[in-house]
PDB file of N, CA and C in Angstrom:
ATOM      1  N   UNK A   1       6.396  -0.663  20.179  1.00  0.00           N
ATOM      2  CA  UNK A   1       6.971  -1.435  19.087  1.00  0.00           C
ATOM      3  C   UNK A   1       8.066  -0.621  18.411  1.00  0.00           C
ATOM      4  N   UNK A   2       8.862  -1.189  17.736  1.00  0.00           N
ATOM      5  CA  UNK A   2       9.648  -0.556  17.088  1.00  0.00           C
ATOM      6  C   UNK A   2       9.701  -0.611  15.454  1.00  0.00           C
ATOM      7  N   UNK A   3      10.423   0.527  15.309  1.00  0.00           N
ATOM      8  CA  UNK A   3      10.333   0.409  13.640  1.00  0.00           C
ATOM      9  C   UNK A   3      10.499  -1.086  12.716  1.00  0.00           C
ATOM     10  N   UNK A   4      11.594  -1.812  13.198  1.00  0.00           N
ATOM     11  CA  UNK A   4      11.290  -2.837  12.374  1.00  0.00           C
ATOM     12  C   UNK A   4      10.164  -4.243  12.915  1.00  0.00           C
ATOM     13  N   UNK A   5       9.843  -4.220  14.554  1.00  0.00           N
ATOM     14  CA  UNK A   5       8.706  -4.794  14.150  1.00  0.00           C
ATOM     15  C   UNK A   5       7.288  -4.537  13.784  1.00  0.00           C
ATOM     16  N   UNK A   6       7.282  -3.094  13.873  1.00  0.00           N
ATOM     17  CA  UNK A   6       6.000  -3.014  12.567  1.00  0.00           C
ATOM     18  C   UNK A   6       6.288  -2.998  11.082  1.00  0.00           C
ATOM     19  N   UNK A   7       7.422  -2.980  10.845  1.00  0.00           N
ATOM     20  CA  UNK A   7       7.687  -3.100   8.951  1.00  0.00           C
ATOM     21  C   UNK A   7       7.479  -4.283   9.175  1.00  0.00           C
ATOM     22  N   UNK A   8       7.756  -5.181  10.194  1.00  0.00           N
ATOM     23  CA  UNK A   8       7.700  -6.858  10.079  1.00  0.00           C
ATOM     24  C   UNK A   8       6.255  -6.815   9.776  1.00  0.00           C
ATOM     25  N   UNK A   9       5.244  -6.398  10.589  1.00  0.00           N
ATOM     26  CA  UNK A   9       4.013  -6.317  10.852  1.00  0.00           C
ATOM     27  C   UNK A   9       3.306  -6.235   9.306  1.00  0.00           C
ATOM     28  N   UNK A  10       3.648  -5.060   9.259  1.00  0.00           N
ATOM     29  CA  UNK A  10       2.991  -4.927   7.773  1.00  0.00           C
ATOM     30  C   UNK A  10       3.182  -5.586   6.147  1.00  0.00           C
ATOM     31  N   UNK A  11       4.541  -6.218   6.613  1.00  0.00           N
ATOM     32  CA  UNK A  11       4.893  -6.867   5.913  1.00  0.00           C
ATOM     33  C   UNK A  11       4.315  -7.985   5.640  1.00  0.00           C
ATOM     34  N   UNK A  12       4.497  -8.873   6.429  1.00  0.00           N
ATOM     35  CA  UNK A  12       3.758 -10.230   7.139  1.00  0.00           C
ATOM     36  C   UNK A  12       2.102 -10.207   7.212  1.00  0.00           C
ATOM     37  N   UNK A  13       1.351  -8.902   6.438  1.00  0.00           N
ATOM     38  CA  UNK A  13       0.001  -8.560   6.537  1.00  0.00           C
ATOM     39  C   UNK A  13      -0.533  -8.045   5.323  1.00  0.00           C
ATOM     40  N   UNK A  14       0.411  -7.664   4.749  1.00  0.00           N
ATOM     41  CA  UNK A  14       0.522  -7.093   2.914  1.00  0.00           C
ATOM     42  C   UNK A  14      -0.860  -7.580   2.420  1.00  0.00           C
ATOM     43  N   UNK A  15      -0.817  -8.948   2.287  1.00  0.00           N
ATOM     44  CA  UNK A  15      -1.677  -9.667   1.418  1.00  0.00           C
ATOM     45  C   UNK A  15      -2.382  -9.565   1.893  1.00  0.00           C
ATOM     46  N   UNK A  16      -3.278  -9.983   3.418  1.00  0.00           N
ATOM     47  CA  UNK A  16      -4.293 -10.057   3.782  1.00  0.00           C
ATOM     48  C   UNK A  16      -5.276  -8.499   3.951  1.00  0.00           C
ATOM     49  N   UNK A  17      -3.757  -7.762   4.166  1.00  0.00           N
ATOM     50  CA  UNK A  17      -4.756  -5.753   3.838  1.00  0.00           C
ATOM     51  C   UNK A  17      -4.873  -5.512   2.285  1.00  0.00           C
ATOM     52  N   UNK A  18      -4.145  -6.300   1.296  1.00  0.00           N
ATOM     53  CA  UNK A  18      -4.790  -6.255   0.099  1.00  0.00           C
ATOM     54  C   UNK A  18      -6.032  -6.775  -0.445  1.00  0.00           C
ATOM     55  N   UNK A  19      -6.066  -8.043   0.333  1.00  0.00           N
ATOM     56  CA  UNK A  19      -7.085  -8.252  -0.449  1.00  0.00           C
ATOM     57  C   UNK A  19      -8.847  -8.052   0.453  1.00  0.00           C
ATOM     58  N   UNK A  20      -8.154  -7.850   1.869  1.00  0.00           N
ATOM     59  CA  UNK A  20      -9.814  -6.945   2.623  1.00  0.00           C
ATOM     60  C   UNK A  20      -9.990  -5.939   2.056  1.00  0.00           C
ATOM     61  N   UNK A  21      -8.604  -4.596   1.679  1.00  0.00           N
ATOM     62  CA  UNK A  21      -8.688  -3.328   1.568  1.00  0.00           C
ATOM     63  C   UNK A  21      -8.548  -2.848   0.727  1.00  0.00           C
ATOM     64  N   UNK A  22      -7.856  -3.369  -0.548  1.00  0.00           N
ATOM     65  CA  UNK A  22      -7.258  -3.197  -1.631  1.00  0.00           C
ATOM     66  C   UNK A  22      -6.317  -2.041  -1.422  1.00  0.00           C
ATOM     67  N   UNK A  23      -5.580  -2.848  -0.774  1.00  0.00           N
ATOM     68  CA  UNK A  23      -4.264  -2.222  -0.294  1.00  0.00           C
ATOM     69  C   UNK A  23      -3.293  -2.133  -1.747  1.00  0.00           C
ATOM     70  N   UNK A  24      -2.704  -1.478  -2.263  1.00  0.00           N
ATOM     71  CA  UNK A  24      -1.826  -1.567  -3.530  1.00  0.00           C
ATOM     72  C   UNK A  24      -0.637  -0.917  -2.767  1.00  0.00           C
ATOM     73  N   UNK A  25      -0.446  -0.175  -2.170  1.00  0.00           N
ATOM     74  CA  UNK A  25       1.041   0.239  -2.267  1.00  0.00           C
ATOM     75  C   UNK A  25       1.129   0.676  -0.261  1.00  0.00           C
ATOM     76  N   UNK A  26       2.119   0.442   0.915  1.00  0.00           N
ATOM     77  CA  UNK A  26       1.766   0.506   2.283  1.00  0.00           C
ATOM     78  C   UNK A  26       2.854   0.898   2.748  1.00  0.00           C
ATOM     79  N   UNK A  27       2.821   1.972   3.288  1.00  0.00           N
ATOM     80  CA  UNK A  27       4.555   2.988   3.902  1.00  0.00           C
ATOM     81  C   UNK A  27       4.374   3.161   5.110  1.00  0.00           C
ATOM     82  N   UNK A  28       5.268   3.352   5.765  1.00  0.00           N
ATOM     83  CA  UNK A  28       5.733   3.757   7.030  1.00  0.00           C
ATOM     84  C   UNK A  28       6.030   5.249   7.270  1.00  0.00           C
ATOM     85  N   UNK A  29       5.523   6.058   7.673  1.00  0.00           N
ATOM     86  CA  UNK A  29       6.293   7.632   7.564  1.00  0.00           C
ATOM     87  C   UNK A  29       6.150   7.955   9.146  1.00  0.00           C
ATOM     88  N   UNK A  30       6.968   9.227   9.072  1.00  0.00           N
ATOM     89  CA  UNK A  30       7.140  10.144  10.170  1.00  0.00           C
ATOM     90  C   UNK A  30       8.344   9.481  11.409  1.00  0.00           C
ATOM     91  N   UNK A  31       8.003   9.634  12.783  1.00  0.00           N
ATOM     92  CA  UNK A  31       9.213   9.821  13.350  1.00  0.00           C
ATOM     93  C   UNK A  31       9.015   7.826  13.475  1.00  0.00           C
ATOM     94  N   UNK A  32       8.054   7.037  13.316  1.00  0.00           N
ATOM     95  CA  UNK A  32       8.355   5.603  13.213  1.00  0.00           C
ATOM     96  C   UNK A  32       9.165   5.182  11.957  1.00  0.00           C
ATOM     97  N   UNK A  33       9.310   5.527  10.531  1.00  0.00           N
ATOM     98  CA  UNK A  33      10.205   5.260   9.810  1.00  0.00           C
ATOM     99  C   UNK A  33      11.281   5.571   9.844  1.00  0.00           C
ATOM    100  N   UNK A  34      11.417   6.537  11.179  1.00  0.00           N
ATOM    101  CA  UNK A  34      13.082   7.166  11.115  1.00  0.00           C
ATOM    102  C   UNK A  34      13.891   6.926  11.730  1.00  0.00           C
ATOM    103  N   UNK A  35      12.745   5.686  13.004  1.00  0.00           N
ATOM    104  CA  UNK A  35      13.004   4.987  14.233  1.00  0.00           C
ATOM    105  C   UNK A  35      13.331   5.906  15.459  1.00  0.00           C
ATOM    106  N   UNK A  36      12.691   7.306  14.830  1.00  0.00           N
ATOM    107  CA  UNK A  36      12.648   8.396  16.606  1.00  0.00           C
ATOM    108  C   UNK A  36      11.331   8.289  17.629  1.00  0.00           C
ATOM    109  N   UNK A  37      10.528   7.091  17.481  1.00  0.00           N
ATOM    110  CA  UNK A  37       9.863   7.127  18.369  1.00  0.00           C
ATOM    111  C   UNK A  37       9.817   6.911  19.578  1.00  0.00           C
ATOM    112  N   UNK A  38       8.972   7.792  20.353  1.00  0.00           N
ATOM    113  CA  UNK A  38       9.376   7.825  21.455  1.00  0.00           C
ATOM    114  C   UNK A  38       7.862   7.434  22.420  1.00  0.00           C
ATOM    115  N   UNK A  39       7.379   7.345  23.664  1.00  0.00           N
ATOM    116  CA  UNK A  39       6.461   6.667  24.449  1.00  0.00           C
ATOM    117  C   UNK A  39       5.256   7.618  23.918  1.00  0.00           C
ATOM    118  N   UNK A  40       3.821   7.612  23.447  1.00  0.00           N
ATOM    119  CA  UNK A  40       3.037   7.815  23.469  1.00  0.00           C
ATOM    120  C   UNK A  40       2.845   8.624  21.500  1.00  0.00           C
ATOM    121  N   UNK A  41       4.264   8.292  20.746  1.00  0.00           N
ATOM    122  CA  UNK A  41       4.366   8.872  19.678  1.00  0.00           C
ATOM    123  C   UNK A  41       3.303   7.734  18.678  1.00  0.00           C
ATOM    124  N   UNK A  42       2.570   8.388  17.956  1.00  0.00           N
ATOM    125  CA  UNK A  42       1.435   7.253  16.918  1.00  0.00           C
ATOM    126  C   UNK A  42       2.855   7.317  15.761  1.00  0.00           C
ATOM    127  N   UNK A  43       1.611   6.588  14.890  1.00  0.00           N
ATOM    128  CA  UNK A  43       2.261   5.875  13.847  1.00  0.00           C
ATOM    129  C   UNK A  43       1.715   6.285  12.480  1.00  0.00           C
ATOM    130  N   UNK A  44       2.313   6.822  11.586  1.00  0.00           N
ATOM    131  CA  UNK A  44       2.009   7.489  10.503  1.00  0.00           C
ATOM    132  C   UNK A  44       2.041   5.978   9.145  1.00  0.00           C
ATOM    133  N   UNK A  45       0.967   6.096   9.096  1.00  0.00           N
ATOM    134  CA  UNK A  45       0.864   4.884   7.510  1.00  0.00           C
ATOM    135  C   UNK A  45       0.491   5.485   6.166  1.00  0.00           C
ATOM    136  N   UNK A  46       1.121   5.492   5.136  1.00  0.00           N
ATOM    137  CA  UNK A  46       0.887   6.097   4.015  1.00  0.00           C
ATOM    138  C   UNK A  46       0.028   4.870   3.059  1.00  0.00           C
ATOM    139  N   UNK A  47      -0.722   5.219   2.297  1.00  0.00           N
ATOM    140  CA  UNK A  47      -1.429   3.716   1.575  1.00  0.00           C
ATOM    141  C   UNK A  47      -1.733   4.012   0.127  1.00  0.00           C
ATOM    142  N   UNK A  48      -1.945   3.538  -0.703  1.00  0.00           N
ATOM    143  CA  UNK A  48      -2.756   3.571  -1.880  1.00  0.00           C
ATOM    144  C   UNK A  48      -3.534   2.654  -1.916  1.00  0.00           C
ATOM    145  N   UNK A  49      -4.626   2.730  -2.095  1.00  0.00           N
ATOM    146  CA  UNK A  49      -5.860   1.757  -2.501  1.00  0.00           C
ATOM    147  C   UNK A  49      -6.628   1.263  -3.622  1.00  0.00           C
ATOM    148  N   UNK A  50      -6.578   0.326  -3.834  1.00  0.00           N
ATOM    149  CA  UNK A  50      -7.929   0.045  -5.257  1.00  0.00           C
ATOM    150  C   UNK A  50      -8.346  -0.894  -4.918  1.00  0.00           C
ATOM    151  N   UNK A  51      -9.948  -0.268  -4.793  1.00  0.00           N
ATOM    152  CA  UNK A  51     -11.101  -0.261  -4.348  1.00  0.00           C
ATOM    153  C   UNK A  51     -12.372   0.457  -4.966  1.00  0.00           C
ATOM    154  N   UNK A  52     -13.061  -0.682  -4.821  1.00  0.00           N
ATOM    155  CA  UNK A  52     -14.581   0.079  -5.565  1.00  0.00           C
ATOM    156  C   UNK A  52     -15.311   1.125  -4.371  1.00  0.00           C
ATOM    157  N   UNK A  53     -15.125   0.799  -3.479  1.00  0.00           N
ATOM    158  CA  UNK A  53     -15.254   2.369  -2.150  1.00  0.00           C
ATOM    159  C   UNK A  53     -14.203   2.220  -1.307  1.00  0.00           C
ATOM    160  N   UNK A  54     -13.373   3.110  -1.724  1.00  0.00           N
ATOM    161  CA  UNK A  54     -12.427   3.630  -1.062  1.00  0.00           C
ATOM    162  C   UNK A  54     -12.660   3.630   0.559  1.00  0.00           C
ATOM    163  N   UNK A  55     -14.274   4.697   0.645  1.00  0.00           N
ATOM    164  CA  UNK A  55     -14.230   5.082   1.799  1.00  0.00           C
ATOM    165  C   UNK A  55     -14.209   3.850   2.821  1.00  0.00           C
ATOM    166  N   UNK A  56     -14.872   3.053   2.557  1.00  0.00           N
ATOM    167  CA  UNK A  56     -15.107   1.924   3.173  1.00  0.00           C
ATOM    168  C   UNK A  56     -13.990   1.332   3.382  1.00  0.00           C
ATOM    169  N   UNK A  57     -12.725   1.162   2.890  1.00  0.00           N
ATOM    170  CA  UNK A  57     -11.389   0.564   2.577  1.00  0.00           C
ATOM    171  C   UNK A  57     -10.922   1.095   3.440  1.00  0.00           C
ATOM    172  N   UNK A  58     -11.057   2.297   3.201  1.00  0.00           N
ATOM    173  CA  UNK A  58      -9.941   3.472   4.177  1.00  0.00           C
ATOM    174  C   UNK A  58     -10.437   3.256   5.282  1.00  0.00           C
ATOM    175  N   UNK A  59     -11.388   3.605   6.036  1.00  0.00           N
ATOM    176  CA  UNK A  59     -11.642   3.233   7.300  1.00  0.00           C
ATOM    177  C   UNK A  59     -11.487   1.706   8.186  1.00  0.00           C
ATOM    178  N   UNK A  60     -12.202   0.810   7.194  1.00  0.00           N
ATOM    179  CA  UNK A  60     -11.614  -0.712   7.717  1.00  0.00           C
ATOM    180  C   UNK A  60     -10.167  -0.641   7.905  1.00  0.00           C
ATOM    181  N   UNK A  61      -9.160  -0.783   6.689  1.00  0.00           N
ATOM    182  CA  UNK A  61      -8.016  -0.690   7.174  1.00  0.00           C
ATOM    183  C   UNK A  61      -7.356   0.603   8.069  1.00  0.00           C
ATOM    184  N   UNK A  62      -8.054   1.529   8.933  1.00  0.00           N
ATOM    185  CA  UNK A  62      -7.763   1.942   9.539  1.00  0.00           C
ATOM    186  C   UNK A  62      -7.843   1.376  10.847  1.00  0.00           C
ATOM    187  N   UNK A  63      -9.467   0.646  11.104  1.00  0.00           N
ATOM    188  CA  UNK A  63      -9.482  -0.018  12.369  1.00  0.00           C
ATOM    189  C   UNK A  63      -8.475  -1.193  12.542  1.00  0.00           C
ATOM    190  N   UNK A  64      -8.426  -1.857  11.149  1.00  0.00           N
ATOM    191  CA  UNK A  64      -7.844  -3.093  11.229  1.00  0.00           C
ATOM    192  C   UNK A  64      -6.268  -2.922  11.899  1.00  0.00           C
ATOM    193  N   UNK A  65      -5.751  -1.573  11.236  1.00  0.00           N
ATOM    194  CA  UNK A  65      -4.638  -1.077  11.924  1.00  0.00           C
ATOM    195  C   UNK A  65      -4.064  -0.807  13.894  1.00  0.00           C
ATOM    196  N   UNK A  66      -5.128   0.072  13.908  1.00  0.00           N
ATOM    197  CA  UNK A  66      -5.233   0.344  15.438  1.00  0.00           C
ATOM    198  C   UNK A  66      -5.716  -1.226  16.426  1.00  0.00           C
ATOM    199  N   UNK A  67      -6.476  -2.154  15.604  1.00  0.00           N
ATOM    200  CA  UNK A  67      -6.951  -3.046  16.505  1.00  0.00           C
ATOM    201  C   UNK A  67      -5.303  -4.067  16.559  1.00  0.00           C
ATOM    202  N   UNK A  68      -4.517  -3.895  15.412  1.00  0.00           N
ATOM    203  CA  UNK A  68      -3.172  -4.768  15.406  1.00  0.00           C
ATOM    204  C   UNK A  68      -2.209  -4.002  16.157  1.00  0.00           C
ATOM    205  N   UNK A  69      -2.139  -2.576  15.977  1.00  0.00           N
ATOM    206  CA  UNK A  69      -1.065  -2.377  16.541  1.00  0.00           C
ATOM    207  C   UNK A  69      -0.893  -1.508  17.771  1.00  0.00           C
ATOM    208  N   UNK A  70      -0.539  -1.468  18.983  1.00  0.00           N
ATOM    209  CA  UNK A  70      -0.811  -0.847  20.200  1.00  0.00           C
ATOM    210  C   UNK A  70      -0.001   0.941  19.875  1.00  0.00           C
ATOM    211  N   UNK A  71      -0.037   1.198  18.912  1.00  0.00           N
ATOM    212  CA  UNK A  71      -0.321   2.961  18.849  1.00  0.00           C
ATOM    213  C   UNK A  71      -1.436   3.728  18.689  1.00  0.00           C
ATOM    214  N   UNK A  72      -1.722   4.883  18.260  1.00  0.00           N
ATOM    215  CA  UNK A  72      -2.594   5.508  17.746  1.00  0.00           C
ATOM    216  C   UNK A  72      -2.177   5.152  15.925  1.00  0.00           C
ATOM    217  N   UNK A  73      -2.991   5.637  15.121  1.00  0.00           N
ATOM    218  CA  UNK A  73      -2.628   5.428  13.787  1.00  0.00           C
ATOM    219  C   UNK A  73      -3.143   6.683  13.036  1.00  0.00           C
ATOM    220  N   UNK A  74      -2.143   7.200  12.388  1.00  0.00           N
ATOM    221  CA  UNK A  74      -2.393   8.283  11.728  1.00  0.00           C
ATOM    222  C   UNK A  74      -2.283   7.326  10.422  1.00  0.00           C
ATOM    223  N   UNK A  75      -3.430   7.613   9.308  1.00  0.00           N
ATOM    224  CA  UNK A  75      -3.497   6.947   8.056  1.00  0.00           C
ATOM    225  C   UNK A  75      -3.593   8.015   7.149  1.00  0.00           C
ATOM    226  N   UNK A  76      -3.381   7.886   6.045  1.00  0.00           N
ATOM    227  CA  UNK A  76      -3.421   9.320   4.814  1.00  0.00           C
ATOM    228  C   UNK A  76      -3.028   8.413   3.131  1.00  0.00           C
ATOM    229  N   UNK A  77      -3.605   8.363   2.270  1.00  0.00           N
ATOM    230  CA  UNK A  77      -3.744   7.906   0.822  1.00  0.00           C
ATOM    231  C   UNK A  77      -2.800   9.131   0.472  1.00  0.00           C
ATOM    232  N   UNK A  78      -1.886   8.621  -0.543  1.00  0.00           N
ATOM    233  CA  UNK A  78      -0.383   9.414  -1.245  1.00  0.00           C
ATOM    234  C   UNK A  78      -1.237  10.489  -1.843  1.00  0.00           C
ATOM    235  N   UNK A  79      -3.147  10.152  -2.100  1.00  0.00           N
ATOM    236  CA  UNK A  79      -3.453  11.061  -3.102  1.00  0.00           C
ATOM    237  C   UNK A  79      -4.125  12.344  -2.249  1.00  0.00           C
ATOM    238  N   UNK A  80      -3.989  12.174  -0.926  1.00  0.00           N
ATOM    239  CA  UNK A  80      -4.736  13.033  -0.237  1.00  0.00           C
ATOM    240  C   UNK A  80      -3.715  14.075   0.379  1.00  0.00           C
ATOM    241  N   UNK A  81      -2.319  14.019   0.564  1.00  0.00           N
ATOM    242  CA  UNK A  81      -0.939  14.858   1.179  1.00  0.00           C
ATOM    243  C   UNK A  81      -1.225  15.971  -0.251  1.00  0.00           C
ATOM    244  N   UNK A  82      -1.302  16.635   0.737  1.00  0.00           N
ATOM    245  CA  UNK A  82      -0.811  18.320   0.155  1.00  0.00           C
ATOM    246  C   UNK A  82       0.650  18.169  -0.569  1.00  0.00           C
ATOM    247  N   UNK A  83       1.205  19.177  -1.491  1.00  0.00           N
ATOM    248  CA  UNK A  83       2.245  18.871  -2.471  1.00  0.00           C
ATOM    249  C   UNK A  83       3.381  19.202  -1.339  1.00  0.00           C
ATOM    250  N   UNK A  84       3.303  20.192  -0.443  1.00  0.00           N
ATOM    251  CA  UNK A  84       4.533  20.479   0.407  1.00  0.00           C
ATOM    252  C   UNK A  84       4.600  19.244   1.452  1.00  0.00           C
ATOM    253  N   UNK A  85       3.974  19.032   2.268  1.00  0.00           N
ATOM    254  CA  UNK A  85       3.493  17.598   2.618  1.00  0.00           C
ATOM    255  C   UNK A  85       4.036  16.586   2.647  1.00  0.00           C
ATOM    256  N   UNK A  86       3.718  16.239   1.041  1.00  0.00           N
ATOM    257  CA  UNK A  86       4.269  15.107   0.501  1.00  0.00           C
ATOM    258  C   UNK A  86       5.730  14.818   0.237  1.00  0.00           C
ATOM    259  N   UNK A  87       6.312  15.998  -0.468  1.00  0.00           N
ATOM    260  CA  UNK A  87       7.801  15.899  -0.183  1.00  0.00           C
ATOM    261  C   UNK A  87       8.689  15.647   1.329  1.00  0.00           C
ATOM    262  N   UNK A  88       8.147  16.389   1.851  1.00  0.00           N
ATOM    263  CA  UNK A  88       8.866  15.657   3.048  1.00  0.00           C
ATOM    264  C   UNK A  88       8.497  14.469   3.708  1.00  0.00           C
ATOM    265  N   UNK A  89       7.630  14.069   3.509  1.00  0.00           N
ATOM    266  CA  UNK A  89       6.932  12.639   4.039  1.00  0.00           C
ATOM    267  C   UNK A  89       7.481  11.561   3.223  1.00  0.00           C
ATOM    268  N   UNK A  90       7.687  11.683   1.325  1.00  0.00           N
ATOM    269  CA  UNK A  90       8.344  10.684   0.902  1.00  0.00           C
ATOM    270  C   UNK A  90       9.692  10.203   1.255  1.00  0.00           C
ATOM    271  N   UNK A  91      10.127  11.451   1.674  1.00  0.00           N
ATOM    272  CA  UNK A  91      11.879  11.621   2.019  1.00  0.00           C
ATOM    273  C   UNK A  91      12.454  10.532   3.226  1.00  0.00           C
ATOM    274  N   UNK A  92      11.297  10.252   3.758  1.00  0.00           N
ATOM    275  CA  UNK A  92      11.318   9.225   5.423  1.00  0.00           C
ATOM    276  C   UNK A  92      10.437   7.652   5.315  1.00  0.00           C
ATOM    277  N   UNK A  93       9.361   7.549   4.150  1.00  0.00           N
ATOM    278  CA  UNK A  93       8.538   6.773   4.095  1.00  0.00           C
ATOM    279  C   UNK A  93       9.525   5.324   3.771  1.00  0.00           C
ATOM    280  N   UNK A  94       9.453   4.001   4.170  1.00  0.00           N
ATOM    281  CA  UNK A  94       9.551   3.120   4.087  1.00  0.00           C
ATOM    282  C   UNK A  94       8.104   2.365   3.376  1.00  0.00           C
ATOM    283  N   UNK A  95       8.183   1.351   2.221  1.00  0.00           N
ATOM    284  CA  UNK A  95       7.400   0.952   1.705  1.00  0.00           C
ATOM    285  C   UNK A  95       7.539  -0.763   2.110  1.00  0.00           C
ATOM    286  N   UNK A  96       6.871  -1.386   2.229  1.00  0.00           N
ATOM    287  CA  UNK A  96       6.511  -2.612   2.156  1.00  0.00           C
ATOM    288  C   UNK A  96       6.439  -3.282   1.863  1.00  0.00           C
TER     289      UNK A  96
END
């Protein structure tokens, strides 16, 4: 897939990962937001959640991810990136 049809993807899915996952805020990072992907490269998703268990959130919308989209899925909450991390990851992230 390519970068913009998974922004389509997630786009077009917003609501329905909000309201299974309490999805609040859904990015695109790494070499898929920068559109350098290349054959066997996963897919980096940045998220914020609110949710009465997170954990439970985080993992559903993780499967829910991998079962939609034919990559691997790297997932990570804005509150869990290390501070060095995070700066370079916001610098590329596409939001939703």
């Amino acid at each position: 897939m390519t970068r913009e049809e998974i922004l389509k993807f997630m786009q077009d899915n917003k609501a329905e990962m909000a309201e299974r996952f309490g999805v609040t805020r859904l990015g695109l990072a790494g070499s898929a937001a920068r559109g350098e992907m290349v054959p066997g490269s996963d897919v980096d998703v940045i998220v914020s959640l609110d949710s009465p268990n997170q954990f439970r959130s985080f993992f559903g919308l993780l499967h829910y991810l991998q079962d939609a989209l034919p990559h691997k899925i790297d997932l990570a909450t804005e509150t869990s990136l290390k501070p060095l991390v995070r700066a370079q990851i916001m610098k590329d992230i596409h939001y939703v």
